[in-house]
PDB file of N, CA and C in Angstrom:
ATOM      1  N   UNK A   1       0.829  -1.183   0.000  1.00  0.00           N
ATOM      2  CA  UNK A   1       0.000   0.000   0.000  1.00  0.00           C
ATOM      3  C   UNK A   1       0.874   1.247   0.000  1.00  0.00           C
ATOM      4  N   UNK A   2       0.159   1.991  -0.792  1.00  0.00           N
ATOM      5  CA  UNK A   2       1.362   3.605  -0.938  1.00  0.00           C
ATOM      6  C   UNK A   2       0.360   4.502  -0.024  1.00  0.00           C
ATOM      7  N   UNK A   3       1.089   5.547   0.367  1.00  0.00           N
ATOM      8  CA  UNK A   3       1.118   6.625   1.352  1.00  0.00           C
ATOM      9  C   UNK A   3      -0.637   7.443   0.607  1.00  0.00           C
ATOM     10  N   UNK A   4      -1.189   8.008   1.266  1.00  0.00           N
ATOM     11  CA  UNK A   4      -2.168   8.401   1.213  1.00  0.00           C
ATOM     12  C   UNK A   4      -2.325  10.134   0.831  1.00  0.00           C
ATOM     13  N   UNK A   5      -2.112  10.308  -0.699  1.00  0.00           N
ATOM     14  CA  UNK A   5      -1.411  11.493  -1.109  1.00  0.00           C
ATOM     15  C   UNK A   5      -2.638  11.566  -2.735  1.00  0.00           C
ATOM     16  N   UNK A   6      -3.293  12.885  -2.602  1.00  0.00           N
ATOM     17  CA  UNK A   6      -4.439  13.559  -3.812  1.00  0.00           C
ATOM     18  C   UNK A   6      -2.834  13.424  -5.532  1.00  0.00           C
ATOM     19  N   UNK A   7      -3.227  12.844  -5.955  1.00  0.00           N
ATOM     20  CA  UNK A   7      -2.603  12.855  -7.482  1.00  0.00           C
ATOM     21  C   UNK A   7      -2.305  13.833  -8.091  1.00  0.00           C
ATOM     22  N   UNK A   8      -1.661  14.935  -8.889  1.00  0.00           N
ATOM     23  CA  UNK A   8      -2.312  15.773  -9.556  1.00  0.00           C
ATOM     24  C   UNK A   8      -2.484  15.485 -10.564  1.00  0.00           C
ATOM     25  N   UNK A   9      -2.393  14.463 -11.623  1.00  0.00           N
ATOM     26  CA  UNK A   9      -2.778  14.129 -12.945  1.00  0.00           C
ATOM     27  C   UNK A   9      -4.268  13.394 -12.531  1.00  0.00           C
ATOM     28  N   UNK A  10      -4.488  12.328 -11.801  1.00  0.00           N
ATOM     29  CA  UNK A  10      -5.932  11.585 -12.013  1.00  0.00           C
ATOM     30  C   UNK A  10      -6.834  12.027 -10.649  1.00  0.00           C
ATOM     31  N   UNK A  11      -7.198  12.849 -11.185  1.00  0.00           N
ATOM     32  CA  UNK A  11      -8.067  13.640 -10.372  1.00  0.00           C
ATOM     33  C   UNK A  11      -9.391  14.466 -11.218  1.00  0.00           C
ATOM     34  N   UNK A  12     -10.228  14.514 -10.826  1.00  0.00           N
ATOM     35  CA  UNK A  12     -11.413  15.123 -11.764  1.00  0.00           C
ATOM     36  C   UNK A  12     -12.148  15.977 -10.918  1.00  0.00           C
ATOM     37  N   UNK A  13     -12.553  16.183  -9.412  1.00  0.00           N
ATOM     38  CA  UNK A  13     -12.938  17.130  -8.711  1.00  0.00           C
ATOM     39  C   UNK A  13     -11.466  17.653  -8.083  1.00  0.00           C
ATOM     40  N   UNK A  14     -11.584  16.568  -6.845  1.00  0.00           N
ATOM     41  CA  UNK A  14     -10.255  17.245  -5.609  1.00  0.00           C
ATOM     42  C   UNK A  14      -9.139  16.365  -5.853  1.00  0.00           C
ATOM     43  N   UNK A  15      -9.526  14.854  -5.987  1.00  0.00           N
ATOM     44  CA  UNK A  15      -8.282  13.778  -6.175  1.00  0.00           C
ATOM     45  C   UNK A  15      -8.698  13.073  -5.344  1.00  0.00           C
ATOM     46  N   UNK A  16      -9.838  12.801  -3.920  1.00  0.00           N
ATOM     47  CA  UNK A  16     -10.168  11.705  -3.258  1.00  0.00           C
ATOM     48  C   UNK A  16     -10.194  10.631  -3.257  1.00  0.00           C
ATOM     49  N   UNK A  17     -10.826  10.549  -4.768  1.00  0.00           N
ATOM     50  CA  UNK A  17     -11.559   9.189  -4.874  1.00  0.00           C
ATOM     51  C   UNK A  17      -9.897   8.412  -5.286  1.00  0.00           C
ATOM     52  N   UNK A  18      -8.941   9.260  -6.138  1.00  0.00           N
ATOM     53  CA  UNK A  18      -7.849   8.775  -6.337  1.00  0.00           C
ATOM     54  C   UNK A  18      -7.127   8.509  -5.810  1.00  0.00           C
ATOM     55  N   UNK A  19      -6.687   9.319  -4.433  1.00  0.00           N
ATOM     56  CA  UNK A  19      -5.984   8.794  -3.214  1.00  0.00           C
ATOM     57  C   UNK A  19      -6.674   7.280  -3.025  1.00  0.00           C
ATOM     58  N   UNK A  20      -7.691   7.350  -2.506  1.00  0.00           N
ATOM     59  CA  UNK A  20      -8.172   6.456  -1.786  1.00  0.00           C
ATOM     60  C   UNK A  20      -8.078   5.148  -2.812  1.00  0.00           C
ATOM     61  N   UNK A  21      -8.364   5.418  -3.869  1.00  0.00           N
ATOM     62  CA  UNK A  21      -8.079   3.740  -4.880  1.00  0.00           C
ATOM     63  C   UNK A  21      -6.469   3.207  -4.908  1.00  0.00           C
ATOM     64  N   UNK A  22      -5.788   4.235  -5.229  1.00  0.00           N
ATOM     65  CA  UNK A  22      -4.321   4.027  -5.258  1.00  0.00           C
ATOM     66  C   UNK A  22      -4.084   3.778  -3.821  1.00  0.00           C
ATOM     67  N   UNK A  23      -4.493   4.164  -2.508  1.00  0.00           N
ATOM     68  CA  UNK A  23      -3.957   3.550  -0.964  1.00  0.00           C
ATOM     69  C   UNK A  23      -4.654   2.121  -1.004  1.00  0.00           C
ATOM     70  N   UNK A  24      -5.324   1.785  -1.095  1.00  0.00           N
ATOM     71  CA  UNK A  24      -6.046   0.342  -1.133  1.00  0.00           C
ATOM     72  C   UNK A  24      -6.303  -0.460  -2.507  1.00  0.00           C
ATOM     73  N   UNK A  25      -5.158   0.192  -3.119  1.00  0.00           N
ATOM     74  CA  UNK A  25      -5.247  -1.122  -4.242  1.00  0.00           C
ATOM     75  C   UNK A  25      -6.724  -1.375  -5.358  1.00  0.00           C
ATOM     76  N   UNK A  26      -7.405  -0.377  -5.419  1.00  0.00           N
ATOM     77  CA  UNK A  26      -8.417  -0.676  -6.603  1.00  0.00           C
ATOM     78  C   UNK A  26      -8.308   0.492  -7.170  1.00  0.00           C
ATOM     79  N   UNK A  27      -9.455   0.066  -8.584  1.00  0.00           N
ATOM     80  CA  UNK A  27      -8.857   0.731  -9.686  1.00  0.00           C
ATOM     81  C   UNK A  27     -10.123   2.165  -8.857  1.00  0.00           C
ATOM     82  N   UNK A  28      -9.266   3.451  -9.606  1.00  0.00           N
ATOM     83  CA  UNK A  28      -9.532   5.008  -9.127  1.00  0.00           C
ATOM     84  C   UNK A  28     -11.575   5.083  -9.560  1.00  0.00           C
ATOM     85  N   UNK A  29     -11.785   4.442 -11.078  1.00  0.00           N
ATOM     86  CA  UNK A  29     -12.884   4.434 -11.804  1.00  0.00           C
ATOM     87  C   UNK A  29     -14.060   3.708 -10.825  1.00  0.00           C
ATOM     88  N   UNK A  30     -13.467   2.585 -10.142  1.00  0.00           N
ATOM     89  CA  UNK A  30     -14.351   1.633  -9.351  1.00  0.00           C
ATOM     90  C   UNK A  30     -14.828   2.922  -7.770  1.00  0.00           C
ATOM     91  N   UNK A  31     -13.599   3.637  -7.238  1.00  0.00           N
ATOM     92  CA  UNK A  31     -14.185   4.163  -5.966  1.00  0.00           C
ATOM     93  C   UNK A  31     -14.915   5.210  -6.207  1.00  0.00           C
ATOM     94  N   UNK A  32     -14.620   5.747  -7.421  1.00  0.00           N
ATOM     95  CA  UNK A  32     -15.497   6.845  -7.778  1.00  0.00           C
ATOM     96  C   UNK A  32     -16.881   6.511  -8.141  1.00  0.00           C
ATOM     97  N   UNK A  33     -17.177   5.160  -8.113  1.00  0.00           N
ATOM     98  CA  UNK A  33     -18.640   4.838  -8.754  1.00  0.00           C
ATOM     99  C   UNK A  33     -19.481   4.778  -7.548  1.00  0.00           C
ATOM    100  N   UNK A  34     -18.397   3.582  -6.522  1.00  0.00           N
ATOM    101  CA  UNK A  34     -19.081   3.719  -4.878  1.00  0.00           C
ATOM    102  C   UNK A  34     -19.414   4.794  -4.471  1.00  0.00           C
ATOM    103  N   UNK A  35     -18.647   5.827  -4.949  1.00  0.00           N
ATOM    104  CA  UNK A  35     -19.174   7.232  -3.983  1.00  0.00           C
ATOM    105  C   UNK A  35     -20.228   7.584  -4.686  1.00  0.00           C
ATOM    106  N   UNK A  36     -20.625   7.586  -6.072  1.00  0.00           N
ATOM    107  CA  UNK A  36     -21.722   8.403  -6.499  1.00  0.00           C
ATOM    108  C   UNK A  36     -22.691   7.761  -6.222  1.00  0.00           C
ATOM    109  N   UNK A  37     -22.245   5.948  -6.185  1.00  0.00           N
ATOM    110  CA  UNK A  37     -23.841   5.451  -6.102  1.00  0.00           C
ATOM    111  C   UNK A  37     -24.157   5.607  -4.440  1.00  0.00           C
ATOM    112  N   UNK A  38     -23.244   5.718  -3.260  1.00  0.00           N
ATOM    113  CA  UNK A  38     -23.387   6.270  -2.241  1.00  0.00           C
ATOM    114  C   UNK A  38     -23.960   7.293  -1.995  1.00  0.00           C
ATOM    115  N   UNK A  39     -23.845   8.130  -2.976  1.00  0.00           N
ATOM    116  CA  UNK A  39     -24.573   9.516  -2.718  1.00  0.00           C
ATOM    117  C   UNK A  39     -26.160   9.570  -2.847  1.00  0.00           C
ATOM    118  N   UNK A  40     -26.469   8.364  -3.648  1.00  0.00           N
ATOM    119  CA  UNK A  40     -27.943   8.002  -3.417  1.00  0.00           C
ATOM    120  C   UNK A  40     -28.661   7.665  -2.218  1.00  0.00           C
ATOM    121  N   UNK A  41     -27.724   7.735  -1.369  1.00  0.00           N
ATOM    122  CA  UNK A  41     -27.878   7.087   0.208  1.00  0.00           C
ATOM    123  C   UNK A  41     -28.116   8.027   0.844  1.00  0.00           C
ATOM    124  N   UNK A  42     -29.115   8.385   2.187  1.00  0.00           N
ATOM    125  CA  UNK A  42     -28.939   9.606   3.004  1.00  0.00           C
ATOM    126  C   UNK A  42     -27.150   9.456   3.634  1.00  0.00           C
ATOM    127  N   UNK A  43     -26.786  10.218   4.166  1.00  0.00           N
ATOM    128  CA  UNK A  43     -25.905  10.287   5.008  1.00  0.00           C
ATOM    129  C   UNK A  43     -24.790  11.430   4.703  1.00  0.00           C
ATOM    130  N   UNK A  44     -23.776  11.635   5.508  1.00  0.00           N
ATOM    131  CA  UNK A  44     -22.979  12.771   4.671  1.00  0.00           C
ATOM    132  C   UNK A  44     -21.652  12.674   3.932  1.00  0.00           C
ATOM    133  N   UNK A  45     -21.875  11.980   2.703  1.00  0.00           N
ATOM    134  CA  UNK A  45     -20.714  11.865   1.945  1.00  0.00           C
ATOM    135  C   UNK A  45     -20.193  12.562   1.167  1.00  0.00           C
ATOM    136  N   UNK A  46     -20.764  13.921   1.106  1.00  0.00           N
ATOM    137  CA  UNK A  46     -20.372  15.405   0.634  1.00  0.00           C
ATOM    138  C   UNK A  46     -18.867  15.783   1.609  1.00  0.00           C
ATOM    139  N   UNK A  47     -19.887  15.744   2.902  1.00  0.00           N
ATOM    140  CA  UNK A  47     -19.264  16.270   3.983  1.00  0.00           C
ATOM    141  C   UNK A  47     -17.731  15.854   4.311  1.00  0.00           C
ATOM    142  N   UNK A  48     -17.735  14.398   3.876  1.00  0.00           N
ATOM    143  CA  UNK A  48     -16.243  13.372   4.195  1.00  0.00           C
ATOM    144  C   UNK A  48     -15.500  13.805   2.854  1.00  0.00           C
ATOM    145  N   UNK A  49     -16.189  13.827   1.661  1.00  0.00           N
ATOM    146  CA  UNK A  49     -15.080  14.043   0.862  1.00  0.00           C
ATOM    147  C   UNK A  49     -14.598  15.083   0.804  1.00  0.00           C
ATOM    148  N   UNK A  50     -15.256  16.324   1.635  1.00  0.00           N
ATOM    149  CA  UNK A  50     -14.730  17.987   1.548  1.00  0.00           C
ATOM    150  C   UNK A  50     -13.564  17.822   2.741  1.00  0.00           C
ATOM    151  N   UNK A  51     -14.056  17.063   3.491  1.00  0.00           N
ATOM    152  CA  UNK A  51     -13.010  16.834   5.039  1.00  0.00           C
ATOM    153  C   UNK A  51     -11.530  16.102   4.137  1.00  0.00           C
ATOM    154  N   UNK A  52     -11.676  14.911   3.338  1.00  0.00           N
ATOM    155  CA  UNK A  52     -10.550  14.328   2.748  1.00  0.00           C
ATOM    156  C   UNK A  52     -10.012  15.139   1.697  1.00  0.00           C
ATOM    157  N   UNK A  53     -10.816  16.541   1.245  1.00  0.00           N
ATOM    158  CA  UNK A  53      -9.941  17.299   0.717  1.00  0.00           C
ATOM    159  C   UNK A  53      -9.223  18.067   0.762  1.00  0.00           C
ATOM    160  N   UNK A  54      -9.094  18.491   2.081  1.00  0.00           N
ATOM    161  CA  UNK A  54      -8.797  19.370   3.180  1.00  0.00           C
ATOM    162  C   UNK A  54      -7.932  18.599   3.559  1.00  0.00           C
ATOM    163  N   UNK A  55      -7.890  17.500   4.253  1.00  0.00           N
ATOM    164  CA  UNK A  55      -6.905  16.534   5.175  1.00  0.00           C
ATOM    165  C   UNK A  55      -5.964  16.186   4.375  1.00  0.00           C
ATOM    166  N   UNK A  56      -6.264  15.332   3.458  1.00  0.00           N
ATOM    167  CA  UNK A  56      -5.536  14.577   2.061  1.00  0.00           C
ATOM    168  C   UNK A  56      -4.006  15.549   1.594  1.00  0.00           C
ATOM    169  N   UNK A  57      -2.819  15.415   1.740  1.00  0.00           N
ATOM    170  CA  UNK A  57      -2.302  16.418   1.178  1.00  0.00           C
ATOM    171  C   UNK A  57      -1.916  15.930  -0.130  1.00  0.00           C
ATOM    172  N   UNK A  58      -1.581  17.199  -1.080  1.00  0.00           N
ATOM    173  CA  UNK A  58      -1.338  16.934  -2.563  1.00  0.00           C
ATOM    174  C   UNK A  58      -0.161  16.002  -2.858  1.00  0.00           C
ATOM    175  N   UNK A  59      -0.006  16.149  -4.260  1.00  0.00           N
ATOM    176  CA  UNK A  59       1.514  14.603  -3.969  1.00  0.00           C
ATOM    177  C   UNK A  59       2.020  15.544  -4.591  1.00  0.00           C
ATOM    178  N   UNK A  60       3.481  15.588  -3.869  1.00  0.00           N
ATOM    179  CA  UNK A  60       4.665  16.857  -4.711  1.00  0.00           C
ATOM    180  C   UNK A  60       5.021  16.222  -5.732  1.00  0.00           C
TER     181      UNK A  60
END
């Protein structure tokens, strides 16, 4: 597992969904689908990915 760092090439909003596929080993296209179809869900997954964009630091 690699260090937990926003991409700047594969990124399409902040880079979340890309950190997070590249730290756990799946492909970037697959976590980005969980989150949208998540977003069909009540709960606050706006809220976590603004927090992991904030937290997340960029990759030099």
């Amino acid at each position: 597992m690699s260090t937990l760092v926003r991409s700047r090439n594969d990124r399409m909003i902040a880079g979340v969904c890309s950190a997070l596929g590249r730290r756990f080993g799946v492909p970037t296209n697959i976590v980005r689908l969980i989150f949208v179809l998540s977003c069909l869900l009540p709960g606050p997954q706006f809220l976590i990915y603004i927090i992991g964009w904030v937290l997340i630091p960029n990759e030099r």
